[in-house]
Protein backbone atom coordinates (compact mmCIF):
# COMPACT_ATOMS: atom_id res chain seq x y z
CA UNK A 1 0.00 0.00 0.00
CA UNK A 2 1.16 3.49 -0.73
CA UNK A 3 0.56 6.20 2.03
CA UNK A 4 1.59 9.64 0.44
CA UNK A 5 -2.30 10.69 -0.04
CA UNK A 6 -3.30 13.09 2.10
CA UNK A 7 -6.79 14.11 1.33
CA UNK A 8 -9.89 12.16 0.07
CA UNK A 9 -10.83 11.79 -3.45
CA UNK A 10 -13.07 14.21 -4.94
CA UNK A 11 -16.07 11.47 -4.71
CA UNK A 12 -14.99 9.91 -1.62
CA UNK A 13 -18.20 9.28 0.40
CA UNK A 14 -17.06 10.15 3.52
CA UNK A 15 -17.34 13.84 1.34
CA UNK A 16 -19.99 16.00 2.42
CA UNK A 17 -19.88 17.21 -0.98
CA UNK A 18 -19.15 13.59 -2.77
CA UNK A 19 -21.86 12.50 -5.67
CA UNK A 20 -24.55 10.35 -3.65
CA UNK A 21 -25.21 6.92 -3.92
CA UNK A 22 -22.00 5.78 -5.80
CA UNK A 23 -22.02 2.87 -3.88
CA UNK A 24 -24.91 0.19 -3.39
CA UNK A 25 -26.91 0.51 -0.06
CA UNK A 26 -25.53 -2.73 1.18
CA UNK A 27 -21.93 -1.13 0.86
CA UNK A 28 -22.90 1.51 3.24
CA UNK A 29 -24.61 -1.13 5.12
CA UNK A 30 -21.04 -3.70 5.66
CA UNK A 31 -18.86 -0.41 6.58
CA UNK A 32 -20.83 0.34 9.01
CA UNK A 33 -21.26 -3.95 10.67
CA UNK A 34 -17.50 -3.52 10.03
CA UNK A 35 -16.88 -0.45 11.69
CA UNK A 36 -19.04 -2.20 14.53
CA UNK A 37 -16.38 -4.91 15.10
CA UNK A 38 -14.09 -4.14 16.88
CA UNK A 39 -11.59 -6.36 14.25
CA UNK A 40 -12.94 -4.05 11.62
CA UNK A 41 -11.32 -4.06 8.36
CA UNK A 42 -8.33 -1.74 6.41
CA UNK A 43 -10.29 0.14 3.60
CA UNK A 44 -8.94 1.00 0.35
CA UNK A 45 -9.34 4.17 -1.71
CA UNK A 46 -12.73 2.83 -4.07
CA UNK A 47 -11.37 4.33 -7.16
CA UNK A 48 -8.25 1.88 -6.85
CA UNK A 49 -9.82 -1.49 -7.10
CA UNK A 50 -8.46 -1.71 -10.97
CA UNK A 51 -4.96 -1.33 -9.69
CA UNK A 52 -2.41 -3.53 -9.05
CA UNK A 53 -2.24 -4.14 -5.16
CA UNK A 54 0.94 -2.40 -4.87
CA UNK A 55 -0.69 0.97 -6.09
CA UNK A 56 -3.45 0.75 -3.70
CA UNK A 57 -3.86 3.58 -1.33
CA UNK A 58 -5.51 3.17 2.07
CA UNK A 59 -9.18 5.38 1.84
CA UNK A 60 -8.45 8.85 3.74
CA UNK A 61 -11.52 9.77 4.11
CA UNK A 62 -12.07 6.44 6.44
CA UNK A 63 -8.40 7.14 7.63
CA UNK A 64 -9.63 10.65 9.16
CA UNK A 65 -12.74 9.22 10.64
CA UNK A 66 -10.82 6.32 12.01
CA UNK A 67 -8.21 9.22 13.65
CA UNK A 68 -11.24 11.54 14.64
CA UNK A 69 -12.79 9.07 16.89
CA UNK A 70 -9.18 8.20 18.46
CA UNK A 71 -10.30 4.49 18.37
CA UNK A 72 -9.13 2.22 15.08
CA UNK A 73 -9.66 -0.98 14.34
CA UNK A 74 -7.81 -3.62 15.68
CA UNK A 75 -7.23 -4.19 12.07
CA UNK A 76 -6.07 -0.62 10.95
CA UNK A 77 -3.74 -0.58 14.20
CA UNK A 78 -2.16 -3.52 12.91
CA UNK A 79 -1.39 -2.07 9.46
CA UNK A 80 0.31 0.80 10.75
CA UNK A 81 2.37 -0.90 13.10
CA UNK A 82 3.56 -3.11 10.58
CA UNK A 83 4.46 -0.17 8.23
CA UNK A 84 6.33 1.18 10.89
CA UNK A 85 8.15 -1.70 11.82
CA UNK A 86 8.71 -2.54 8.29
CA UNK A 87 10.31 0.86 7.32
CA UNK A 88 12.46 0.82 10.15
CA UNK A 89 13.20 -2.84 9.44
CA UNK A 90 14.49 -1.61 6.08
CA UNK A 91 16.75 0.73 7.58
CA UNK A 92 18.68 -1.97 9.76
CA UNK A 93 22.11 -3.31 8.37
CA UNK A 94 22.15 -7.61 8.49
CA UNK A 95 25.82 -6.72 8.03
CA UNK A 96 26.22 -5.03 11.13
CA UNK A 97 29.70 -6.44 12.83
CA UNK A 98 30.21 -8.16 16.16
CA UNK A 99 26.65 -9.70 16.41
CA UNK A 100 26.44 -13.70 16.73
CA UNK A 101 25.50 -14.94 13.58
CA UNK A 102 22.62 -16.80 15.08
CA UNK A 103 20.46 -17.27 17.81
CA UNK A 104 21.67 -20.37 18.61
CA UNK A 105 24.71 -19.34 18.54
CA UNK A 106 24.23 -16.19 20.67
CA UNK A 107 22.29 -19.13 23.63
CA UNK A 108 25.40 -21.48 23.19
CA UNK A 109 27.68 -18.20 24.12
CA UNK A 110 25.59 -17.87 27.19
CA UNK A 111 25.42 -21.07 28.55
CA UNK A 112 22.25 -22.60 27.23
CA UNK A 113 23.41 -26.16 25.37
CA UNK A 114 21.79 -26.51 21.53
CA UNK A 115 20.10 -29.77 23.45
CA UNK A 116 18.31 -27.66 26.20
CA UNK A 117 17.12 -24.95 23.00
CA UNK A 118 15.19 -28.06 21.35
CA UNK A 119 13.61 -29.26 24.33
CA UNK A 120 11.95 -25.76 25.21
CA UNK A 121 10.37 -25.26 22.18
């Protein structure tokens, strides 16, 4: 997903002044059983769908709501903590010197015998 949207679409229905009824009742009608779970679900920009996945755009018109009410689903909590984890997992270096090379490794060097890892897990 890409995040460098800022603002909703020009028909975004969370737009006061969006067209009406762009979307089938029973649209309306899942967002808001969704929005009643507290799982809830990640919603994409509507105008998207077409695009590959990797163009996608997380809707900000639901984004803003979901920040309004201080309260996102468990769902959209997960999302950004994995884009935050995942940008600054892109920033660590696997090359970085004087680590053990494995975990293993790093037990054995502390007293913990390969035997005793296998039998705990």
């Amino acid at each position: 997903m890409k995040y460098d949207r800022f603002e909703p679409c020009k028909s975004c229905p969370y737009r006061r002044d969006a067209p009406r009824k762009l979307w089938a009742p029973i649209e309306f009608a899942k967002l808001l059983a969704d929005d009643a779970s507290q799982l809830g679900k990640v919603y994409g920009c509507h105008q998207e769908r077409k695009l590959p996945l990797a163009e996608h755009r997380p809707c900000v018109g639901w984004a803003i709501d979901q920040k309004k009410r201080r309260i996102p689903s468990i769902s959209f909590r997960m999302l950004l903590v994995q884009k935050i984890a995942s940008d600054w997992l892109d920033k660590l270096d696997v090359k970085q010197r004087g680590l053990f090379r494995t975990l293993a490794s790093m037990c054995r060097a502390n007293g913990v015998p390969p035997a005793k890892l296998r039998s705990q897990s």
